[in-house]
Protein backbone atom coordinates (compact mmCIF):
# COMPACT_ATOMS: atom_id res chain seq x y z
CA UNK A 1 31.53 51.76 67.23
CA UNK A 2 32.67 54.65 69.69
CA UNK A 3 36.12 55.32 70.41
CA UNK A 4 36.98 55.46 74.17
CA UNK A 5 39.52 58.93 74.53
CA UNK A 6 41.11 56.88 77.92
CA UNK A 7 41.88 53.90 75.49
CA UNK A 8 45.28 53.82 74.08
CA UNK A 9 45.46 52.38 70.00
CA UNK A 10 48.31 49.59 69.85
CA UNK A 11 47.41 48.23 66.82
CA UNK A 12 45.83 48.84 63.04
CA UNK A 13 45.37 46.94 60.57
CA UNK A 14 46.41 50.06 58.25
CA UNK A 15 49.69 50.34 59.80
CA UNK A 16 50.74 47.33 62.10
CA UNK A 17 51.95 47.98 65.52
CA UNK A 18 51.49 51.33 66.75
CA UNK A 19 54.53 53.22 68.46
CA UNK A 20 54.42 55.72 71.24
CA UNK A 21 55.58 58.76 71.04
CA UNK A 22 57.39 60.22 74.59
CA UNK A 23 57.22 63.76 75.38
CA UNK A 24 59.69 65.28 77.49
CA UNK A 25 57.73 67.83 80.03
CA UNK A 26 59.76 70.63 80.33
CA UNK A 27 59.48 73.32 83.43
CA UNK A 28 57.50 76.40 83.05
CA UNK A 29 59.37 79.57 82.76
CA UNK A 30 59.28 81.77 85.93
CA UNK A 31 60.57 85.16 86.46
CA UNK A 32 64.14 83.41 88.32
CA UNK A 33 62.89 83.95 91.69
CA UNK A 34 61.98 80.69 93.95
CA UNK A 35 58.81 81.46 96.61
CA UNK A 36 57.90 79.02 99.10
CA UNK A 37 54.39 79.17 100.24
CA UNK A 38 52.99 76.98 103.66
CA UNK A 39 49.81 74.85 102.49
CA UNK A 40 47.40 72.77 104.67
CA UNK A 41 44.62 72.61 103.03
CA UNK A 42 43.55 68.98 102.48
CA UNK A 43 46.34 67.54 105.30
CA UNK A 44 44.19 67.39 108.20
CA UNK A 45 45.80 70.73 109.40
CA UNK A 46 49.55 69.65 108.84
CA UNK A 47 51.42 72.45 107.18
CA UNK A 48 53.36 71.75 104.05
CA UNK A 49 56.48 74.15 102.58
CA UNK A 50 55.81 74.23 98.96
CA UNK A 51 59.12 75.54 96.75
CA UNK A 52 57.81 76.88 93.28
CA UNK A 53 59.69 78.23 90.68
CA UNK A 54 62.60 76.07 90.10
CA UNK A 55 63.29 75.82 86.61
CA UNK A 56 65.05 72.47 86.82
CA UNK A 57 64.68 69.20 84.93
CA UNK A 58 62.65 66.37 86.61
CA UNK A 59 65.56 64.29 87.82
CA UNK A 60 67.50 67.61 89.16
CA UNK A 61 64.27 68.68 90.78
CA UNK A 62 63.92 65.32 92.44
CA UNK A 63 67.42 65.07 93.14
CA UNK A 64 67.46 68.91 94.66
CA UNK A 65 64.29 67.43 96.67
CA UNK A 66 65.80 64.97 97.96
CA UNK A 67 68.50 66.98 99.77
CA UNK A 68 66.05 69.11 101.28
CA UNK A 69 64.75 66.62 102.27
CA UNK A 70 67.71 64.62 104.38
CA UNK A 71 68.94 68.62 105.54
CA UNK A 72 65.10 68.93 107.35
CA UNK A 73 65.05 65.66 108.16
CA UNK A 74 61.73 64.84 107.08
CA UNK A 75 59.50 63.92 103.81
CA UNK A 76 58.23 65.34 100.79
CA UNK A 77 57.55 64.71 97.26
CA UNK A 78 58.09 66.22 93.52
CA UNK A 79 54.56 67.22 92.30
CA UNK A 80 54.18 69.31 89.01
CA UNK A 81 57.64 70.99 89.02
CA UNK A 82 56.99 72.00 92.74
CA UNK A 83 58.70 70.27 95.98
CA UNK A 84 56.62 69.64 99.15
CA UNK A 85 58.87 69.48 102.26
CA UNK A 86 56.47 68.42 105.04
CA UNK A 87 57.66 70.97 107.50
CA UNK A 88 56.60 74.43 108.44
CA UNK A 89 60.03 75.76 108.87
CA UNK A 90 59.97 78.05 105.90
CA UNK A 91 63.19 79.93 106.69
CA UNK A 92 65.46 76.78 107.03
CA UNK A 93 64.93 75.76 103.35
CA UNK A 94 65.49 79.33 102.21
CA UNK A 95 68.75 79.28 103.94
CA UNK A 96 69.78 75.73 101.91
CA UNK A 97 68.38 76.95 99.02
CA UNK A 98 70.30 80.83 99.23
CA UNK A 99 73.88 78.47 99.85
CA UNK A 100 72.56 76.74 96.28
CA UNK A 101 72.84 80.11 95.12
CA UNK A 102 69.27 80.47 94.42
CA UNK A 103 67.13 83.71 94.83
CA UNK A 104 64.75 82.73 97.34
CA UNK A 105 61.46 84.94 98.78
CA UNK A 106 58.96 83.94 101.57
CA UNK A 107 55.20 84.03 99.98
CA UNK A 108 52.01 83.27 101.16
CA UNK A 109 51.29 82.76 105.30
């Protein structure tokens, strides 16, 4: 008998019903500065702003995402403790982001 690794165990008959254990992910630790690189690699040429750094909780990262979102009027998603504003206008989320009292640097091209 082989054991598939993708198959999640819900019940033995050692133990019963199997519970499952939820682990919080927790941000990794920068050095308190926020960079915010331009990507387009893989979006048929449209440029992405990509904010790394933030040391935030996933619902305060989605919730700061979302109101970078509605100030550049346009979309974006939460991705691996990074925020992807689909815009190339680099400088108007550093502006939100220095009146959030963040330390904020332009990286990448």
């Amino acid at each position: 008998m082989r054991i598939d690794p993708n198959v999640a165990l819900v019940f033995s008959t050692d133990g019963g019903r199997i519970k499952e254990e939820k682990v919080e992910e927790t941000a990794p630790k920068g050095d308190g500065i926020i960079r915010i690189h331009r990507d387009s690699k893989g979006r048929k040429g449209k440029g992405v702003s990509i904010v790394k750094g933030l040391e935030l909780p996933p619902k305060e990262l989605k919730a700061l995402a979302q109101k970078l979102k509605k100030q550049c009027g346009c979309g974006g998603t939460v991705k691996d403790f990074t925020i992807e504003i689909q815009t190339d206008n680099r400088e108007q989320i550093k502006s939100l982001l220095e009146k959030l009292n963040y330390t904020v640097k332009l990286a990448g091209g």
